[in-house]
N, C-alpha and C. Protein backbone atom coordinates (compact mmCIF):
# COMPACT_ATOMS: atom_id res chain seq x y z
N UNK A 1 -77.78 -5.19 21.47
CA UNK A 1 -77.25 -3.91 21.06
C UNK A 1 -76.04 -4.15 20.15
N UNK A 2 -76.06 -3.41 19.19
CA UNK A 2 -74.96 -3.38 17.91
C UNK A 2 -74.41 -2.12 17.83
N UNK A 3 -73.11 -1.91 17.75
CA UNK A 3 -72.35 -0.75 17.62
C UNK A 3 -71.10 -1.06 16.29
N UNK A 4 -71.70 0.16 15.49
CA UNK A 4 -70.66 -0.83 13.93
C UNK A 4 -69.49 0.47 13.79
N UNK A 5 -68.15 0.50 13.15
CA UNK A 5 -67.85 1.93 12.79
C UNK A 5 -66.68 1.03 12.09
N UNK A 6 -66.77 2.09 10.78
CA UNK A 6 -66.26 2.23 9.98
C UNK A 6 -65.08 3.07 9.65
N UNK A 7 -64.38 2.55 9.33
CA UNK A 7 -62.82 3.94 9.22
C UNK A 7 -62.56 3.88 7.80
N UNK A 8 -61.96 4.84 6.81
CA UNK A 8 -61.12 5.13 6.03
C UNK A 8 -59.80 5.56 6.40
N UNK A 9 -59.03 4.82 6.51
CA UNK A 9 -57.68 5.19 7.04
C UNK A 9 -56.83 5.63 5.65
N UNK A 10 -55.35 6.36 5.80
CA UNK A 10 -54.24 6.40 4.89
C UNK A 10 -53.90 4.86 4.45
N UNK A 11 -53.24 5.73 3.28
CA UNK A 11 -52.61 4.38 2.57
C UNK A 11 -53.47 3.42 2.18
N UNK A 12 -54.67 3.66 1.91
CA UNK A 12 -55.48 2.52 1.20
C UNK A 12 -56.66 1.74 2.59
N UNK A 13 -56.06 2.02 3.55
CA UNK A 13 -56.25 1.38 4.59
C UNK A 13 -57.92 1.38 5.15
N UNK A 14 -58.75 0.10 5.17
CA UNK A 14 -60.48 0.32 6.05
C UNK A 14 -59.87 -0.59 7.16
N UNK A 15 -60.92 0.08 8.21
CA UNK A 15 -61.07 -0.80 9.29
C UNK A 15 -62.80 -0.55 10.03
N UNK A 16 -62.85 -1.77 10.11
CA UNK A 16 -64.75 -2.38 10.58
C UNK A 16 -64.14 -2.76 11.97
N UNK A 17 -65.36 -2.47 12.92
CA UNK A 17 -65.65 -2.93 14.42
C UNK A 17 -66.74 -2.96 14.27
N UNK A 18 -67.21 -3.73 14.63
CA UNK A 18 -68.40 -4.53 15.52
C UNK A 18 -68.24 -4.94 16.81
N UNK A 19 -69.40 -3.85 17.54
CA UNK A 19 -69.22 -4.63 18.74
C UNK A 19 -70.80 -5.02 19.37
N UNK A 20 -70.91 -6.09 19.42
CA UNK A 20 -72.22 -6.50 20.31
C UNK A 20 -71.96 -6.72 21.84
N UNK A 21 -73.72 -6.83 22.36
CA UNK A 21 -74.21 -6.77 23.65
C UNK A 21 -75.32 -7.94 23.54
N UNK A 22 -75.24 -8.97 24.04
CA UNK A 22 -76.19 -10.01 24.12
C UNK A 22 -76.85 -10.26 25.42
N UNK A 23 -77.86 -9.72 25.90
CA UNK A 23 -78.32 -9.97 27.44
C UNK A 23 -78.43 -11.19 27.43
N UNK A 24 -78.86 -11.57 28.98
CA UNK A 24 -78.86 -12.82 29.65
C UNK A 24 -80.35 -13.05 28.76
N UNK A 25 -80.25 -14.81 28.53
CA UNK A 25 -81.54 -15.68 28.54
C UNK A 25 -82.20 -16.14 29.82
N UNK A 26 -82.96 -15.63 30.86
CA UNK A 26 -82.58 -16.76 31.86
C UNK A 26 -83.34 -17.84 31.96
N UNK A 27 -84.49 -17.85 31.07
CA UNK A 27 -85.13 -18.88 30.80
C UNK A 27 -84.51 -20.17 30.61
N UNK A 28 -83.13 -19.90 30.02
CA UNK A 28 -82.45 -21.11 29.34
C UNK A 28 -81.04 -20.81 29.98
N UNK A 29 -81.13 -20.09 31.47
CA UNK A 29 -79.92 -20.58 31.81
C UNK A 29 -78.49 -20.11 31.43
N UNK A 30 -78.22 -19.10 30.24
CA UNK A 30 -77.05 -18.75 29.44
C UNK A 30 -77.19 -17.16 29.74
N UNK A 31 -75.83 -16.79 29.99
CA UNK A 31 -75.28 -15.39 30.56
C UNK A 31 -75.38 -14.43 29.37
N UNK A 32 -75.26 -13.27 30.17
CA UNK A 32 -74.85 -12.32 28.99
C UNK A 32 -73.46 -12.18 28.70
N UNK A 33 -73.22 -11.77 27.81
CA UNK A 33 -71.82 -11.92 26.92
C UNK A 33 -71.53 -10.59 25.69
N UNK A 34 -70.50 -10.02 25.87
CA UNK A 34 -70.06 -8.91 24.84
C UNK A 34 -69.19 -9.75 23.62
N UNK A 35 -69.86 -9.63 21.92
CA UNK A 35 -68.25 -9.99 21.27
C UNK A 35 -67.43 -8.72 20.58
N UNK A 36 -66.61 -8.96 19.68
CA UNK A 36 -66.04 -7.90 19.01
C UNK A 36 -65.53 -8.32 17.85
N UNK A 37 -66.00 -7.57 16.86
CA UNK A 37 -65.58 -8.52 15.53
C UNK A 37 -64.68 -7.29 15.06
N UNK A 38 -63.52 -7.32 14.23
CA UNK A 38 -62.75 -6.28 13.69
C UNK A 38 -62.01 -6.77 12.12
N UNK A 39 -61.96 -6.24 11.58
CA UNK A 39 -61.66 -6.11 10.03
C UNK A 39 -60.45 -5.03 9.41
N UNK A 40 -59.61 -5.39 9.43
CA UNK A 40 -58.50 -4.19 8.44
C UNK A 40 -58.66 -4.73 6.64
N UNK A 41 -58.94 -3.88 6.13
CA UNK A 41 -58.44 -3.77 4.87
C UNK A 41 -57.74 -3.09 3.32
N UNK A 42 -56.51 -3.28 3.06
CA UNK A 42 -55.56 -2.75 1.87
C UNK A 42 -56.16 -3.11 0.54
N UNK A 43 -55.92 -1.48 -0.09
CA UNK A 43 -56.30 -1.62 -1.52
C UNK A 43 -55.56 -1.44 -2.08
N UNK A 44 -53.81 -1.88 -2.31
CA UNK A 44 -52.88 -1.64 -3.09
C UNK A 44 -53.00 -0.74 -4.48
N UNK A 45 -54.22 -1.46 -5.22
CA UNK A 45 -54.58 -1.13 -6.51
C UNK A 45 -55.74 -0.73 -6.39
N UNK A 46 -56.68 -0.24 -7.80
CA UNK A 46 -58.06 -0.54 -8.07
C UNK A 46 -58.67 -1.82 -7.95
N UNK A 47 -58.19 -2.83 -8.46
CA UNK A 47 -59.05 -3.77 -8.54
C UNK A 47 -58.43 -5.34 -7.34
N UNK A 48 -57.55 -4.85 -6.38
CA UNK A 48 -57.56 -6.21 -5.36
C UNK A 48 -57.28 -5.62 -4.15
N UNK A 49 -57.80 -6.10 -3.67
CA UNK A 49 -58.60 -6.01 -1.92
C UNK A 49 -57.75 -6.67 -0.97
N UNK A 50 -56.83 -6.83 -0.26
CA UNK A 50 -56.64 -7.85 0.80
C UNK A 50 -56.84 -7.30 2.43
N UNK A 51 -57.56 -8.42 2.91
CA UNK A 51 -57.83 -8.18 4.64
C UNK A 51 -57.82 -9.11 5.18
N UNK A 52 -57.97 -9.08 6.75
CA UNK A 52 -57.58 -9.87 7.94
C UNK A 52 -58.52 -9.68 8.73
N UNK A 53 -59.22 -10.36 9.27
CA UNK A 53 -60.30 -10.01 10.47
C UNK A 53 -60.08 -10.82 11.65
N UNK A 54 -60.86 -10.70 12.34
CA UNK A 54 -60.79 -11.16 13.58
C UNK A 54 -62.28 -11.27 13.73
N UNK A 55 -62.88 -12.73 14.56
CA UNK A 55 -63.96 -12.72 15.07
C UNK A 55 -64.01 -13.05 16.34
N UNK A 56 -64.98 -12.61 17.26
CA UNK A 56 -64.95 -13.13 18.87
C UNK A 56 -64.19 -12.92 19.17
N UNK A 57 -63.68 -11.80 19.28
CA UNK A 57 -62.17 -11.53 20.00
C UNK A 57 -61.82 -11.09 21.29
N UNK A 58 -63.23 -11.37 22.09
CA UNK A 58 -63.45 -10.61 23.54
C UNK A 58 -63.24 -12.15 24.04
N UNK A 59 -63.98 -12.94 23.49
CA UNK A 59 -64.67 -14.61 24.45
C UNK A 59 -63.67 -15.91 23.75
N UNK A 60 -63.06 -16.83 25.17
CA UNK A 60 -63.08 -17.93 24.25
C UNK A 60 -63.46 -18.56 23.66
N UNK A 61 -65.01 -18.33 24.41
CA UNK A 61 -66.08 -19.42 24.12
C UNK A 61 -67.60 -18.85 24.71
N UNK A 62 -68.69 -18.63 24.34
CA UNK A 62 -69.72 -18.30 25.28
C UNK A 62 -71.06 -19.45 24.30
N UNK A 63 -72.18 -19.07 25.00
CA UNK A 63 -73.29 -19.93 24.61
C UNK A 63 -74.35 -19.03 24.19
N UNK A 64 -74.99 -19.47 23.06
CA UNK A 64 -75.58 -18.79 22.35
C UNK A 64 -77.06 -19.10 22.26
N UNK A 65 -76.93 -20.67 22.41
CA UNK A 65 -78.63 -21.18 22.84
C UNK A 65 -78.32 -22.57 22.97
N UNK A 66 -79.26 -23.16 23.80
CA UNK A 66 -79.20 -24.53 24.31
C UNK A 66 -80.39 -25.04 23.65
N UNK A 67 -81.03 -25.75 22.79
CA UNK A 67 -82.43 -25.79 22.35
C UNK A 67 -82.24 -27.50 22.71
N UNK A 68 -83.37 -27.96 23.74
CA UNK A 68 -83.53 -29.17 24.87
C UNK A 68 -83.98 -29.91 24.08
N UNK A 69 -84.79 -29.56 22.71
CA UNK A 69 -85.68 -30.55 22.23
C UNK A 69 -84.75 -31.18 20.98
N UNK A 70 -83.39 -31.17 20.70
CA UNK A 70 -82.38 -31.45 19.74
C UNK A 70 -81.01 -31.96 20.44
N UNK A 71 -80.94 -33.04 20.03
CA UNK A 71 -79.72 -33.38 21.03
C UNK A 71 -78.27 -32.75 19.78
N UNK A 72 -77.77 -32.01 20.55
CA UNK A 72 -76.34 -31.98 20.08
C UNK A 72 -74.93 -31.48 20.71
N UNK A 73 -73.56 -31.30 19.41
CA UNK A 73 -72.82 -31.41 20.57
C UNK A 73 -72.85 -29.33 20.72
N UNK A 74 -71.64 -29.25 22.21
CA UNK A 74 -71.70 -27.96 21.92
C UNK A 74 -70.37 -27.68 21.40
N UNK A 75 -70.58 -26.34 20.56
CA UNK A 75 -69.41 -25.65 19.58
C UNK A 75 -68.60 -25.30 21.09
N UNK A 76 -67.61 -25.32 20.85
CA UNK A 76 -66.67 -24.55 21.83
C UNK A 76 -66.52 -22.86 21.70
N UNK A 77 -66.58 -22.66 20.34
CA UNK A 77 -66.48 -21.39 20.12
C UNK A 77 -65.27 -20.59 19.93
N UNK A 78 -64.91 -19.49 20.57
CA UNK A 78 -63.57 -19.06 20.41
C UNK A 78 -63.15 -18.17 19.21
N UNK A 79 -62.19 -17.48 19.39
CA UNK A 79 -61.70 -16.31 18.13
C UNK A 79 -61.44 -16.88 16.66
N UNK A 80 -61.66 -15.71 15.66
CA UNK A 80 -61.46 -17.09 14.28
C UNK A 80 -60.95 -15.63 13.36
N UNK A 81 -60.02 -16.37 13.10
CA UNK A 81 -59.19 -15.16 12.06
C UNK A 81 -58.80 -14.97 10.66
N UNK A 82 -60.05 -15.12 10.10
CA UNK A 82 -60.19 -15.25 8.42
C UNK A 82 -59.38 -14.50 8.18
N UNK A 83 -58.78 -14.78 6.72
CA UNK A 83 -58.20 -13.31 5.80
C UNK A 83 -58.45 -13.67 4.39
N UNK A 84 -58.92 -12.69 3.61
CA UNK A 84 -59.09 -13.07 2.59
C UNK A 84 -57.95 -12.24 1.49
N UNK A 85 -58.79 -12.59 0.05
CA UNK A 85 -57.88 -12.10 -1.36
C UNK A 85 -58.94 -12.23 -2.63
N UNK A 86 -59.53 -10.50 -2.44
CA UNK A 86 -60.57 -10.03 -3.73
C UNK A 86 -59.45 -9.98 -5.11
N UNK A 87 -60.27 -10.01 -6.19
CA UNK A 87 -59.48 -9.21 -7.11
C UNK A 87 -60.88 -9.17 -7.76
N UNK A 88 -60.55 -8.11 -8.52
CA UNK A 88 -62.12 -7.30 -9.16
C UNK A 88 -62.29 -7.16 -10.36
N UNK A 89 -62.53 -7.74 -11.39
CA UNK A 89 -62.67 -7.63 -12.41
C UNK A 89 -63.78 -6.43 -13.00
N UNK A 90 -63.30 -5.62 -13.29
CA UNK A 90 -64.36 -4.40 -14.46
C UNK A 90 -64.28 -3.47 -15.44
C-alpha cells in the first residue's frame, strides 16, 4: 500500500510524503515494515529549485528480500538525507 500527498505551501514552498505498507513475506522469513519518505522544496526564483528530503525515516534498517540462491552482503539500511540544487534553463 502507497499513500503519496502533495502540498503547495506559501513562500514558494512543496512538500511530498510517501508513505508505504510492506506486508510480511513469510515464505522468506522477513516482517512487515512501514517507511516514510518526505521532501520540502523552495523556489526562490523561476528557474532554481532547492530541496531536502528524507528517506526511511520510520526504520533504521528493515529487510527487503533475502534471495538464498546469491550469496551477498546485507545493506544495513537506515535514513538517507539527500538535498539537492536544480537550476533551469529556458
Amino acid at each position: 500500500m502507497v499513500c503519496e500527498v502533495s502540498l503547495d505551501l506559501p513562500m514558494h514552498l512543496e512538500q511530498d510524503l510517501t508513505v508505504r505498507y510492506v506486508d510480511r513475506l513469510s515464505s522468506l522469513n522477513i516482517p512487515s515494515y512501514y517507511s516514510l519518505d518526505a521532501q520540502l522544496g523552495w523556489k526562490p526564483i523561476a528557474h532554481l529549485e532547492l530541496s531536502v528530503g528524507g528517506q526511511n525515516l520510520l526504520n533504521k534498517r528493515h529487510v527487503e528480500f533475502i534471495p538464498e540462491f546469491i550469496k551477498h552482503n546485507t545493506h544495513p539500511g537506515g535514513a538517507h538525507l539527500p538535498g539537492t540544487i536544480t537550476w533551469r534553463f529556458e
